[in-house]
PDB file of N, CA and C in Angstrom:
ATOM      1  N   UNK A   1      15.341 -57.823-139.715  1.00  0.00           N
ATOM      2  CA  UNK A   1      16.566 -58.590-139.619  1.00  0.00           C
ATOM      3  C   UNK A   1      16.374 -59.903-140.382  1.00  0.00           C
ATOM      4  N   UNK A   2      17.217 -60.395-141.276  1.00  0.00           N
ATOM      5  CA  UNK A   2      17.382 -61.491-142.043  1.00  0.00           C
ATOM      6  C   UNK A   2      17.965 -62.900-141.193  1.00  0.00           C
ATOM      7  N   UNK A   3      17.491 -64.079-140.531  1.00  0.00           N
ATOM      8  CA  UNK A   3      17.006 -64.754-140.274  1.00  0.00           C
ATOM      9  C   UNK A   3      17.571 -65.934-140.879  1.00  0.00           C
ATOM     10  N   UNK A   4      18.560 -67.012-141.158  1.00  0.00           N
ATOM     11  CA  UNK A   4      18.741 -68.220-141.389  1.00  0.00           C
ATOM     12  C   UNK A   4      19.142 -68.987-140.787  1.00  0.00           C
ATOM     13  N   UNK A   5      19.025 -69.950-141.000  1.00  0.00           N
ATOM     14  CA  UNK A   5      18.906 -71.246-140.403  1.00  0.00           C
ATOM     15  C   UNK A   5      20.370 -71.810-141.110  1.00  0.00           C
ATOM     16  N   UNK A   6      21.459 -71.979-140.251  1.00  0.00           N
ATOM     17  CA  UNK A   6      23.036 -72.362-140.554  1.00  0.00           C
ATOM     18  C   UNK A   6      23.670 -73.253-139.773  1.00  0.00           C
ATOM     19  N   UNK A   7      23.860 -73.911-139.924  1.00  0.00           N
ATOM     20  CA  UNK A   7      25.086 -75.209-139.304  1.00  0.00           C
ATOM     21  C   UNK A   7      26.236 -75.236-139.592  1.00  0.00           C
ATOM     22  N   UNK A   8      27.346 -75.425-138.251  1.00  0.00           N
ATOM     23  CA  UNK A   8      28.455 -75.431-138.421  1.00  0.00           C
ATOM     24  C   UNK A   8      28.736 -76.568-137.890  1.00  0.00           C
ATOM     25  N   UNK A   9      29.865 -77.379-138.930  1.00  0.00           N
ATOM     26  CA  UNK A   9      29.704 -78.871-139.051  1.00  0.00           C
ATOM     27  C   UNK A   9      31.230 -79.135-138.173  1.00  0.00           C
ATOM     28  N   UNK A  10      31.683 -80.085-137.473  1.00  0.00           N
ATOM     29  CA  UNK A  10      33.096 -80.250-137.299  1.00  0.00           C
ATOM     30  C   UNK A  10      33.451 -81.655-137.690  1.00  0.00           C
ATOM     31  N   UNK A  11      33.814 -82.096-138.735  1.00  0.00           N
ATOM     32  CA  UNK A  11      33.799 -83.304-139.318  1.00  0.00           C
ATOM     33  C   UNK A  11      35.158 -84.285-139.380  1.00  0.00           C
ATOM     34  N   UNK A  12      35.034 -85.581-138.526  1.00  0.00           N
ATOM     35  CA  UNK A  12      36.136 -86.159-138.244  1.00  0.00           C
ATOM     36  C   UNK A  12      37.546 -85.872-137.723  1.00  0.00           C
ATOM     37  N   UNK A  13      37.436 -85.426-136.635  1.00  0.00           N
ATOM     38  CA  UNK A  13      38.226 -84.876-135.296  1.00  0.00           C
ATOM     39  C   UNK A  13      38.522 -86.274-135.145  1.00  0.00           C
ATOM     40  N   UNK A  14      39.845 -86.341-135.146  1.00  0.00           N
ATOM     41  CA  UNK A  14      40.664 -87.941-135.000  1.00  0.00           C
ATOM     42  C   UNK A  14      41.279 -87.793-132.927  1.00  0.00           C
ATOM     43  N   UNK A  15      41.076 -88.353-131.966  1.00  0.00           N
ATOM     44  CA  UNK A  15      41.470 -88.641-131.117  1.00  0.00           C
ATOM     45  C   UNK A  15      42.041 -89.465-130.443  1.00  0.00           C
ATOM     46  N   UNK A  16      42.784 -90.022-130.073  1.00  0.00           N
ATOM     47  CA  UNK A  16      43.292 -90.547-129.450  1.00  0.00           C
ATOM     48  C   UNK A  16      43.287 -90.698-127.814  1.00  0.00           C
ATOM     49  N   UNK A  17      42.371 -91.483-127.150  1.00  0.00           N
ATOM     50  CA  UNK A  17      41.761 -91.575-125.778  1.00  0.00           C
ATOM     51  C   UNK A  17      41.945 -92.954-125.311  1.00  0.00           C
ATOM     52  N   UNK A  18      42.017 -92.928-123.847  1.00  0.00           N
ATOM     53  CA  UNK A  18      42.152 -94.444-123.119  1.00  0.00           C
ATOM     54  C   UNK A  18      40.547 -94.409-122.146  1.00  0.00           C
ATOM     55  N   UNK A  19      39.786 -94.807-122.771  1.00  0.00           N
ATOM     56  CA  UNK A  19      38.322 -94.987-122.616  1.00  0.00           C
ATOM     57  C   UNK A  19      37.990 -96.326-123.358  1.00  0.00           C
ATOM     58  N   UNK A  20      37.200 -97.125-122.325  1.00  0.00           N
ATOM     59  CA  UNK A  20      36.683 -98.677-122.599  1.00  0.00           C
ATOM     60  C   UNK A  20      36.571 -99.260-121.215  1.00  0.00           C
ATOM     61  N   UNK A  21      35.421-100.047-121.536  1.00  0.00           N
ATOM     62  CA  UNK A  21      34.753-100.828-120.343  1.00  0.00           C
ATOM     63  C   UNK A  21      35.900-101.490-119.919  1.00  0.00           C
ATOM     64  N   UNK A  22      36.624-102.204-120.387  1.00  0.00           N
ATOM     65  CA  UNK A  22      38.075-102.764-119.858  1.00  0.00           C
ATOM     66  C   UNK A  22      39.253-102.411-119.262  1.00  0.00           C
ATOM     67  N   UNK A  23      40.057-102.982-118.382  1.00  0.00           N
ATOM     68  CA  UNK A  23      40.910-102.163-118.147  1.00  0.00           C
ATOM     69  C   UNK A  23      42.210-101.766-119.111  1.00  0.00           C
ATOM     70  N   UNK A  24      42.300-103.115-119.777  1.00  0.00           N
ATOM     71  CA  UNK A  24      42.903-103.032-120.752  1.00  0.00           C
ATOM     72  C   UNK A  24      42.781-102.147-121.911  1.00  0.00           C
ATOM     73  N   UNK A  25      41.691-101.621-122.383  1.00  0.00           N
ATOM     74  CA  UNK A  25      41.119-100.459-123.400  1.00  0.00           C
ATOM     75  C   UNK A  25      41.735 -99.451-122.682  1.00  0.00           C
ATOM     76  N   UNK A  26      41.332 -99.239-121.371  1.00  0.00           N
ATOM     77  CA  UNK A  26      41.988 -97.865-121.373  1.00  0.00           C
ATOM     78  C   UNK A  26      43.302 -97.693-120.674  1.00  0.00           C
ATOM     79  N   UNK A  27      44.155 -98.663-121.086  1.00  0.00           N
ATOM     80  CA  UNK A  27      45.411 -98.545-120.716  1.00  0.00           C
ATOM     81  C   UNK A  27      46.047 -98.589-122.226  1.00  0.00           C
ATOM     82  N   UNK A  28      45.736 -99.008-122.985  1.00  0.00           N
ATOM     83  CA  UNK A  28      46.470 -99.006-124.047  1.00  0.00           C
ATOM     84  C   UNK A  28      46.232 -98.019-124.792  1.00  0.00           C
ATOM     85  N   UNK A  29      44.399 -97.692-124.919  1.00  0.00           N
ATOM     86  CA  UNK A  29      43.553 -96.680-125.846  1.00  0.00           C
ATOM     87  C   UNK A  29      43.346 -96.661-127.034  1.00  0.00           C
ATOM     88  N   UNK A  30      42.488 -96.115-127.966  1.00  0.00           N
ATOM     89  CA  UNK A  30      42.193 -95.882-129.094  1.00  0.00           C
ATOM     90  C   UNK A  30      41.561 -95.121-129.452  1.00  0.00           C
ATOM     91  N   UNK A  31      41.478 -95.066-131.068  1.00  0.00           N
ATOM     92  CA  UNK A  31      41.529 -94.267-132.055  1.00  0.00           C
ATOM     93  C   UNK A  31      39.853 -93.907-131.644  1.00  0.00           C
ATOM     94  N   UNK A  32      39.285 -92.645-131.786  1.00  0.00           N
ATOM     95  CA  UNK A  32      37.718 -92.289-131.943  1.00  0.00           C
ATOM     96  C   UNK A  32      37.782 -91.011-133.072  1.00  0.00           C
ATOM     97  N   UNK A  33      36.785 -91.030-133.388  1.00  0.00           N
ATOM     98  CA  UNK A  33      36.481 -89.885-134.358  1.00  0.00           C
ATOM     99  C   UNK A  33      35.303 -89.272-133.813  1.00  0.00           C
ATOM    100  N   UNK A  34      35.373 -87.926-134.229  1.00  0.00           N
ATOM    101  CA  UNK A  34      34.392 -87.182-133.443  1.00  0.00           C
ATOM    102  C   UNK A  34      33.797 -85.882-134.581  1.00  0.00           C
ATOM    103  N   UNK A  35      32.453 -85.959-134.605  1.00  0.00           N
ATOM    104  CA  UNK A  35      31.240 -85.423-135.112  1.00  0.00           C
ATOM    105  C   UNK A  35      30.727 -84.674-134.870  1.00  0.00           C
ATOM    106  N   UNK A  36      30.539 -83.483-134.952  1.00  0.00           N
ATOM    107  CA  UNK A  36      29.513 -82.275-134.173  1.00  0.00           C
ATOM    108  C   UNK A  36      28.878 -81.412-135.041  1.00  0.00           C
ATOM    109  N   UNK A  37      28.010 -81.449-135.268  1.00  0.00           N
ATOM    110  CA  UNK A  37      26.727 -80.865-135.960  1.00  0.00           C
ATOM    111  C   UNK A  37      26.328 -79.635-135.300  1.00  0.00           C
ATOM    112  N   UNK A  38      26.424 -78.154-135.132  1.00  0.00           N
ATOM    113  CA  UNK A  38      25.352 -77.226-134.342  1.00  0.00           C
ATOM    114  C   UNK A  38      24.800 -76.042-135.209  1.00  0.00           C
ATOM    115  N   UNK A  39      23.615 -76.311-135.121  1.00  0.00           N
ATOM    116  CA  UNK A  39      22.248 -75.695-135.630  1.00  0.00           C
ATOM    117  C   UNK A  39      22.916 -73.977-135.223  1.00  0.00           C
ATOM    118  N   UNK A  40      22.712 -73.140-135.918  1.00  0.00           N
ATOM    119  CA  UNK A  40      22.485 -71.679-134.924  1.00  0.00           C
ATOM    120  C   UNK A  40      21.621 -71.072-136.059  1.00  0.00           C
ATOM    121  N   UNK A  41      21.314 -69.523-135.292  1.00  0.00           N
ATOM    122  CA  UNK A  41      20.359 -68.978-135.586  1.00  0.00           C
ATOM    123  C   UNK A  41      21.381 -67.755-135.648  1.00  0.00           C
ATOM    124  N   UNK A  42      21.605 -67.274-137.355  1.00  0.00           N
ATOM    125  CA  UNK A  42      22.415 -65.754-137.289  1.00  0.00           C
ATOM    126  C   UNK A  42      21.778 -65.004-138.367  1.00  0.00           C
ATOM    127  N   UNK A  43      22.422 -64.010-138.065  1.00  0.00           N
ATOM    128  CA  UNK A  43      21.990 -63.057-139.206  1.00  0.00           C
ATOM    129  C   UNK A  43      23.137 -62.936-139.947  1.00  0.00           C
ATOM    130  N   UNK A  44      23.114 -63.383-141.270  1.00  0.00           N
ATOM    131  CA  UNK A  44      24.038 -63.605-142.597  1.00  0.00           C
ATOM    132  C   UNK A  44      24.187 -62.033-142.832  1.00  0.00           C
ATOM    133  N   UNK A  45      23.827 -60.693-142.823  1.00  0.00           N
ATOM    134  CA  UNK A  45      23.836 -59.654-142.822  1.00  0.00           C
ATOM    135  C   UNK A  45      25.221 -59.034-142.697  1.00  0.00           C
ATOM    136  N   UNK A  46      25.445 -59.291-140.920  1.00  0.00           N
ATOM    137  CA  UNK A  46      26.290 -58.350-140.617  1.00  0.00           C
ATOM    138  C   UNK A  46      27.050 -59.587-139.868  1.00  0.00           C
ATOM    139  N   UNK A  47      27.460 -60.771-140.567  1.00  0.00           N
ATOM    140  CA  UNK A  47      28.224 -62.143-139.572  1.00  0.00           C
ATOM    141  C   UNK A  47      29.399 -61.465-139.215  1.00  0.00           C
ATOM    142  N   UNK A  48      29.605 -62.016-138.015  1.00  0.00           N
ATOM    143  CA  UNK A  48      31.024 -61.717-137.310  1.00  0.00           C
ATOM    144  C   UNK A  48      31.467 -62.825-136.592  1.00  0.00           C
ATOM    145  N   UNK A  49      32.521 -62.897-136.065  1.00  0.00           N
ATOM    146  CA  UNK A  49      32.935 -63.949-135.245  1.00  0.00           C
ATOM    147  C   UNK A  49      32.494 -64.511-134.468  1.00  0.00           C
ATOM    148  N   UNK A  50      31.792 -63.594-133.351  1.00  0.00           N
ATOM    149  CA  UNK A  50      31.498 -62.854-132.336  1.00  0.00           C
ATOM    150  C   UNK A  50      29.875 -63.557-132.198  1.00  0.00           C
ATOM    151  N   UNK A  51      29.654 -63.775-133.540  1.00  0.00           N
ATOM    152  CA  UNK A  51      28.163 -64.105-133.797  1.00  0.00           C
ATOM    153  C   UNK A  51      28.089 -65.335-134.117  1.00  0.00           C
ATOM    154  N   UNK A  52      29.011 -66.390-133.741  1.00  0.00           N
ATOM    155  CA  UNK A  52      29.101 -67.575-134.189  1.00  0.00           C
ATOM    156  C   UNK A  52      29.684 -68.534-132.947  1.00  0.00           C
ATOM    157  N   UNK A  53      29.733 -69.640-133.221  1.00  0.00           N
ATOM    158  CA  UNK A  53      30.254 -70.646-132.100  1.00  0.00           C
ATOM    159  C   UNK A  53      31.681 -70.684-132.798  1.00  0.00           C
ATOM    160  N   UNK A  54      32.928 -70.534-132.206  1.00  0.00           N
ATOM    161  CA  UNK A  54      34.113 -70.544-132.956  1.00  0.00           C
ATOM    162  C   UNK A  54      34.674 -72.239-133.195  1.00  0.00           C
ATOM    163  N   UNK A  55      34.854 -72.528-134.210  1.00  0.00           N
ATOM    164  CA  UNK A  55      35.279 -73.942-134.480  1.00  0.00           C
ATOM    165  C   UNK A  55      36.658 -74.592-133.752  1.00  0.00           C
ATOM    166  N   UNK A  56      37.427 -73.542-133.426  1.00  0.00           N
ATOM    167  CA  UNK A  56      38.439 -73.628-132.647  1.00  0.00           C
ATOM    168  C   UNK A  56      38.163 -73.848-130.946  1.00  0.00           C
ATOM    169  N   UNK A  57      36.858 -73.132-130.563  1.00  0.00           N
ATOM    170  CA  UNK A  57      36.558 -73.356-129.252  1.00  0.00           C
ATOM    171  C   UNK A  57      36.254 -74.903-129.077  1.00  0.00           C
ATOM    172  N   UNK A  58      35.790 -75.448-130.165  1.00  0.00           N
ATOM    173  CA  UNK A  58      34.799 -76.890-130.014  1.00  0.00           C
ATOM    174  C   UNK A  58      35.687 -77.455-130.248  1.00  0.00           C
ATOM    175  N   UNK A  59      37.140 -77.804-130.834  1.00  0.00           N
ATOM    176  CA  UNK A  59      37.922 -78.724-130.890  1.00  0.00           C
ATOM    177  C   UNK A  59      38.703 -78.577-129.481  1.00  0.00           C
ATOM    178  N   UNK A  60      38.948 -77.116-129.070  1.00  0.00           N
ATOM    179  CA  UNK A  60      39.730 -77.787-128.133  1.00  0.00           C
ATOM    180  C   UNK A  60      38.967 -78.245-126.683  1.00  0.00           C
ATOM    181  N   UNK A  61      37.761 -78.004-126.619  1.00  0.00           N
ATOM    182  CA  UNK A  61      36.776 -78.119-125.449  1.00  0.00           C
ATOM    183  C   UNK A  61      36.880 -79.856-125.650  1.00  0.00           C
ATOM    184  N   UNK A  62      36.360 -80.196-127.114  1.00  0.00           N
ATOM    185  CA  UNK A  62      36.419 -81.726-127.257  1.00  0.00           C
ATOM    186  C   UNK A  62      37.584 -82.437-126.898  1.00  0.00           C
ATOM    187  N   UNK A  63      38.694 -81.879-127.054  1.00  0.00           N
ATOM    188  CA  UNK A  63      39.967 -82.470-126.774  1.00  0.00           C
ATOM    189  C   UNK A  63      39.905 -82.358-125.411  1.00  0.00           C
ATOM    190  N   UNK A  64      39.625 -81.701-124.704  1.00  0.00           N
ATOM    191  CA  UNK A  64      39.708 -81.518-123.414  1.00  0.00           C
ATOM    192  C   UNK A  64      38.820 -82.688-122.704  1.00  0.00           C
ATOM    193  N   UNK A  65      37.782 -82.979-122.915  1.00  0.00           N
ATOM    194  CA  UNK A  65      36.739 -83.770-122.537  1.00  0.00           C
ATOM    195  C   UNK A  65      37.223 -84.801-123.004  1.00  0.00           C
ATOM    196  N   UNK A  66      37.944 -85.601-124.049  1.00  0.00           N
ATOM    197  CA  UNK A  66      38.353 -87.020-124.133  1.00  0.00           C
ATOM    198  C   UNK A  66      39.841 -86.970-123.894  1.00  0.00           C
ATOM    199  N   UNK A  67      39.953 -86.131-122.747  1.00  0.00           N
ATOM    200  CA  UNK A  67      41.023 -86.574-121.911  1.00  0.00           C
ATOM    201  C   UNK A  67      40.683 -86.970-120.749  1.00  0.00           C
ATOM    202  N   UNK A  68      38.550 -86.886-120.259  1.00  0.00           N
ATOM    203  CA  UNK A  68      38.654 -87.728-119.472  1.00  0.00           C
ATOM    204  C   UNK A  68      38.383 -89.302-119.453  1.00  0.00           C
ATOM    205  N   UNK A  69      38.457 -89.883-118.321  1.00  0.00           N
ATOM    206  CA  UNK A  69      38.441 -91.394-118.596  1.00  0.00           C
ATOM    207  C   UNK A  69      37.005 -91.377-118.732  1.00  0.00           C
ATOM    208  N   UNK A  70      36.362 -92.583-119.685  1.00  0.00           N
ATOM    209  CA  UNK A  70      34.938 -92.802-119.575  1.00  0.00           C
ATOM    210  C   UNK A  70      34.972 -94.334-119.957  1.00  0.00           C
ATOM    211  N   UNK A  71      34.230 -94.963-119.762  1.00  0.00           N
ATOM    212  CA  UNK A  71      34.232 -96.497-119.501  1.00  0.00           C
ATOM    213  C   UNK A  71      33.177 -96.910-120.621  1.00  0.00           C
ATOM    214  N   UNK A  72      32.226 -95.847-121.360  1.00  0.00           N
ATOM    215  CA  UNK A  72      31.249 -95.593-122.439  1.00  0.00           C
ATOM    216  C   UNK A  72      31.463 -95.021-123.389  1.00  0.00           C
ATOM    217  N   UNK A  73      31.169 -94.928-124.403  1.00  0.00           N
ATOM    218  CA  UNK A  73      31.507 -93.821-125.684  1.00  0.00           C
ATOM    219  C   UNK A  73      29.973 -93.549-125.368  1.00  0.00           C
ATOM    220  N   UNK A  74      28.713 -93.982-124.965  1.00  0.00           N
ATOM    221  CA  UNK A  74      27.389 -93.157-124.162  1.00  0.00           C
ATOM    222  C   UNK A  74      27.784 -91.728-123.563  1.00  0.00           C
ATOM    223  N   UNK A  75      29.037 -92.347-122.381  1.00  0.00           N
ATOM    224  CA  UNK A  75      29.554 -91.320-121.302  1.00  0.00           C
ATOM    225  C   UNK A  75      30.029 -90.321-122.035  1.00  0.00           C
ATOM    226  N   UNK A  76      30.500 -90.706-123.066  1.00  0.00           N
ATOM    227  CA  UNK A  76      31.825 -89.343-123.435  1.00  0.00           C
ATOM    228  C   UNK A  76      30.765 -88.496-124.284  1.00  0.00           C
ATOM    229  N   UNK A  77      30.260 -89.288-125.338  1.00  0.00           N
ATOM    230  CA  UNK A  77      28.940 -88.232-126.138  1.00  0.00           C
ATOM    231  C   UNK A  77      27.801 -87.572-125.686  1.00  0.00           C
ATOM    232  N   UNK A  78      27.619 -87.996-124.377  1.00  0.00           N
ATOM    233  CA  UNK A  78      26.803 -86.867-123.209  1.00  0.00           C
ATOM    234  C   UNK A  78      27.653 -86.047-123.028  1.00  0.00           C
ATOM    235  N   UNK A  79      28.857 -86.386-122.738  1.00  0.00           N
ATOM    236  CA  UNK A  79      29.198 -85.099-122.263  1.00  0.00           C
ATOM    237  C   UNK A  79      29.822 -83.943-122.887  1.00  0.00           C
ATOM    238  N   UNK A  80      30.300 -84.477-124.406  1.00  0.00           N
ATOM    239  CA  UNK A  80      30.468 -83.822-125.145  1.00  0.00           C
ATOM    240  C   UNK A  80      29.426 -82.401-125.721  1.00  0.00           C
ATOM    241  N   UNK A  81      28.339 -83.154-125.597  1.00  0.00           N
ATOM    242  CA  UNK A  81      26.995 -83.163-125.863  1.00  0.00           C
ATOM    243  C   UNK A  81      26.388 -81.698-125.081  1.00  0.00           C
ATOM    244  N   UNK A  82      26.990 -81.838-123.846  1.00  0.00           N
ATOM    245  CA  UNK A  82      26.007 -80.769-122.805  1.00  0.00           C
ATOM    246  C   UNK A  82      27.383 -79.652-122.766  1.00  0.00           C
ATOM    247  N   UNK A  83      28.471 -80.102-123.181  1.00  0.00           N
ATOM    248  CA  UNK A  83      29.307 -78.579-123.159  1.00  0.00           C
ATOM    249  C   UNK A  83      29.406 -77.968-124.193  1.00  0.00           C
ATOM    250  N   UNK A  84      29.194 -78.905-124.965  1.00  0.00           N
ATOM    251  CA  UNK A  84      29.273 -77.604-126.072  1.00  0.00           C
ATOM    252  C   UNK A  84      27.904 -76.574-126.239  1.00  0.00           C
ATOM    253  N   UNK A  85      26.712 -77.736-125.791  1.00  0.00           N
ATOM    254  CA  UNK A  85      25.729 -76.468-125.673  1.00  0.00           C
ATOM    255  C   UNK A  85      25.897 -75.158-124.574  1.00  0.00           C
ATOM    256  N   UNK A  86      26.941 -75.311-123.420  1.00  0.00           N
ATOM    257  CA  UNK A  86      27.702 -74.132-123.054  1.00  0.00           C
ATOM    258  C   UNK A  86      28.146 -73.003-123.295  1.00  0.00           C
ATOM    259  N   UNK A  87      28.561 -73.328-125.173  1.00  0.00           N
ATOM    260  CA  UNK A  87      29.211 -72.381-125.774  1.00  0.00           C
ATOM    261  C   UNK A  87      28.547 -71.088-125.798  1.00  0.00           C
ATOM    262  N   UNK A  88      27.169 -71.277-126.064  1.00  0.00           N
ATOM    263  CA  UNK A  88      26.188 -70.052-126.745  1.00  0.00           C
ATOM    264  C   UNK A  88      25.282 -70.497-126.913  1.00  0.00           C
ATOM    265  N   UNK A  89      24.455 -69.268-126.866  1.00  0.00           N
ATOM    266  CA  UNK A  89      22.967 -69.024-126.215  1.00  0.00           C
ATOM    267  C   UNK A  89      22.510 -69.261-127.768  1.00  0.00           C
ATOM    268  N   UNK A  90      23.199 -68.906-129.159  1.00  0.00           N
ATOM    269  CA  UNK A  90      22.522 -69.264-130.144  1.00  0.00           C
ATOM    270  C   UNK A  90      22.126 -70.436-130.558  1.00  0.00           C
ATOM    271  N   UNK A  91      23.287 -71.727-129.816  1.00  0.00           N
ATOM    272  CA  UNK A  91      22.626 -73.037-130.301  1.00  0.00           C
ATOM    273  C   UNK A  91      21.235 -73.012-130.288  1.00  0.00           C
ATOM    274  N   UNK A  92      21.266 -73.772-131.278  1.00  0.00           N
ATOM    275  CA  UNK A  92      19.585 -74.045-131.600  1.00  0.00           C
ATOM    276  C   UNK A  92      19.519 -75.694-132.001  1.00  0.00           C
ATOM    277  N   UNK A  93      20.150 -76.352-132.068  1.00  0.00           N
ATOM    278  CA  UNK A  93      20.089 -77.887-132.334  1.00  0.00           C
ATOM    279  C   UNK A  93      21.579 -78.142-132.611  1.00  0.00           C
ATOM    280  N   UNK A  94      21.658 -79.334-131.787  1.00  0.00           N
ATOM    281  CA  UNK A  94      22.863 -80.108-131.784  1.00  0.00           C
ATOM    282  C   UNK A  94      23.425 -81.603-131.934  1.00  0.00           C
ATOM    283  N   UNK A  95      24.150 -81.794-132.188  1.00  0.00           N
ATOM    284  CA  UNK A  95      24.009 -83.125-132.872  1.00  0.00           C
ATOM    285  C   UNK A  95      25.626 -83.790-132.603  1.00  0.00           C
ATOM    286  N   UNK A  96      26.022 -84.824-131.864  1.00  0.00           N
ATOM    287  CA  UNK A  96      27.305 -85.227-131.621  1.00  0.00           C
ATOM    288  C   UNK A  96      27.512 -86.669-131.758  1.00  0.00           C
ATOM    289  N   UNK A  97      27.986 -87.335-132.255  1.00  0.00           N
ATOM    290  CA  UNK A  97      28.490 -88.632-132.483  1.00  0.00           C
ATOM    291  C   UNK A  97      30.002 -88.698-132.786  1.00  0.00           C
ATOM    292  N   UNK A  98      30.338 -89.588-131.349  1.00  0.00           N
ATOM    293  CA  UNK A  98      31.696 -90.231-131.350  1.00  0.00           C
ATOM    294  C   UNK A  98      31.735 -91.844-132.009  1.00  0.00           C
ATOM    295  N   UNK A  99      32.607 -91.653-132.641  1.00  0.00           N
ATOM    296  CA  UNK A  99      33.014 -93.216-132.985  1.00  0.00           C
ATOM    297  C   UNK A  99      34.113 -93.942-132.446  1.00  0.00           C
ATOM    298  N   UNK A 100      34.266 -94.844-132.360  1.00  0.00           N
ATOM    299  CA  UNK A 100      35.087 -95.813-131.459  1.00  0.00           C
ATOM    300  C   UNK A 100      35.734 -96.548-132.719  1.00  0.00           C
ATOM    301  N   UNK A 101      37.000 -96.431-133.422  1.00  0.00           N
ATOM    302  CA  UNK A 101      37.687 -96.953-133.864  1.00  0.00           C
ATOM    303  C   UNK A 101      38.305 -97.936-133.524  1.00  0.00           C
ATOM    304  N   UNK A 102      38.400 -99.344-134.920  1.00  0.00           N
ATOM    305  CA  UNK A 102      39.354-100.502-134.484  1.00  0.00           C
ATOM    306  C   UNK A 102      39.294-101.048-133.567  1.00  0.00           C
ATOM    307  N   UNK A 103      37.872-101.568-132.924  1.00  0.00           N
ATOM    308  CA  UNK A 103      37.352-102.566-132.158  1.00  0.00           C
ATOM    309  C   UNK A 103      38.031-103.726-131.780  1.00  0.00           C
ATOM    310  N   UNK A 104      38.190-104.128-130.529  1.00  0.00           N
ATOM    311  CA  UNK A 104      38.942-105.252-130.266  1.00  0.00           C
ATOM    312  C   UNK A 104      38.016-106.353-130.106  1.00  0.00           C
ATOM    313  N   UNK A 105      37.164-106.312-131.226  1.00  0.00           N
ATOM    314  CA  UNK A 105      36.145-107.924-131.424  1.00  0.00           C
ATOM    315  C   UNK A 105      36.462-107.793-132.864  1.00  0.00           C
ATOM    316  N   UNK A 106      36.888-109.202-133.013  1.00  0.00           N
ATOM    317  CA  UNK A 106      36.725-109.434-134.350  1.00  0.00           C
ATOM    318  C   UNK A 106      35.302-109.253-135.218  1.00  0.00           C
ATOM    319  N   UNK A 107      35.994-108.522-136.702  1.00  0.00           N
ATOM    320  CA  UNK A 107      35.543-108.102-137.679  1.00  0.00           C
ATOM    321  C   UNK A 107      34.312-106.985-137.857  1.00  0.00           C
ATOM    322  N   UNK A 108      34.909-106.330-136.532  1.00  0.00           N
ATOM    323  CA  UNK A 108      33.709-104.985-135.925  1.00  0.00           C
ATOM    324  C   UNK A 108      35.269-104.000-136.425  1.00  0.00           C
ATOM    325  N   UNK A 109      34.688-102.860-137.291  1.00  0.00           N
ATOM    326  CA  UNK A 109      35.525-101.887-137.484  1.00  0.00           C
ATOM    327  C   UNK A 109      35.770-101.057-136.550  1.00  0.00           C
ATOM    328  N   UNK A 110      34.501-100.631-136.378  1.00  0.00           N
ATOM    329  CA  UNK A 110      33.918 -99.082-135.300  1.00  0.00           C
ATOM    330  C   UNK A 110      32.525 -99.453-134.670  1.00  0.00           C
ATOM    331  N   UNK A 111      32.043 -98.549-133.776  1.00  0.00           N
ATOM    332  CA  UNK A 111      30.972 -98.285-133.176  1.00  0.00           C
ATOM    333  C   UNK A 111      31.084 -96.942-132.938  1.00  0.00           C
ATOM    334  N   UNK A 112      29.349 -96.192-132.798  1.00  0.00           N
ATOM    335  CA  UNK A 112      29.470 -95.150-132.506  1.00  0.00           C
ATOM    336  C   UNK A 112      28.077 -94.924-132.030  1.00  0.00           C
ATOM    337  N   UNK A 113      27.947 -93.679-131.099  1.00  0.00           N
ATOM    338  CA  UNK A 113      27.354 -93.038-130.399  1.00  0.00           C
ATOM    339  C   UNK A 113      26.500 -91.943-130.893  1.00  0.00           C
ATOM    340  N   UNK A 114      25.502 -91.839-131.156  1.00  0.00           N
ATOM    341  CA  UNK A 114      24.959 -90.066-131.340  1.00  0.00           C
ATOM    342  C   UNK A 114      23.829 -89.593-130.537  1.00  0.00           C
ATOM    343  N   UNK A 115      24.170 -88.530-130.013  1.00  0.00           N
ATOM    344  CA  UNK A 115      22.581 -87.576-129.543  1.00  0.00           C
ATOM    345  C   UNK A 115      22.403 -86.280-130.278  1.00  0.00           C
ATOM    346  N   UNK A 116      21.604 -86.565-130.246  1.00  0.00           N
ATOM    347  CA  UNK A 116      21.324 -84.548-131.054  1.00  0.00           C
ATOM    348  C   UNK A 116      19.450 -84.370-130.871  1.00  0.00           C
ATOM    349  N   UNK A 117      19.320 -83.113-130.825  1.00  0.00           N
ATOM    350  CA  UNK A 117      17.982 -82.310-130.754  1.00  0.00           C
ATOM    351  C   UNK A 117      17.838 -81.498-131.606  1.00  0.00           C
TER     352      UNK A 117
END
């Protein structure tokens, strides 16, 4: 069996969430962008759907998860973090960074978060 090493990337997922240490952040909310990197292990041979993490599952799982409140962009990229390794037994390395758009401190654009293994 043929053996590679493949990543499926999900690159700048725009959200819209009411998450921030303030109460005010998360009453009003903002803009985050969202990053997901996952490693798998397939066989390029005979690929099927079936044999993959579906890109459609991970956007809407992510959407789902920054609908909850989190007071951290720490909080939200853990948890982003441990469901998607949920998906499948093929992950093999994962990698997630949220960004926090349009900072309410002056002349800070963004901040952002990453874990990955």
């Amino acid at each position: 069996m043929n053996s590679t090493q493949t990543v499926l990337k999900i690159n700048n997922l725009e959200i819209w969430a009411y998450h921030g240490w303030y109460p005010e952040e998360r009453l009003i909310g903002g803009l985050y962008n969202i990053d997901i990197s996952i490693g798998l292990d397939l066989n390029t041979t005979t690929l099927q759907l079936a044999d993959t993490v579906d890109y459609q599952d991970v956007v809407d799982l992510t959407k789902s998860i920054m609908k909850r409140e989190f007071k951290l962009i720490e909080e939200s990229c853990t948890a982003l973090y441990h469901e998607v390794l949920t998906l499948s037994t093929q992950i093999n390395q994962l990698e997630v960074t949220v960004t926090k758009l349009n900072i309410p401190i002056n002349n800070l654009q963004s901040t952002s978060f990453t874990i990955r293994s």
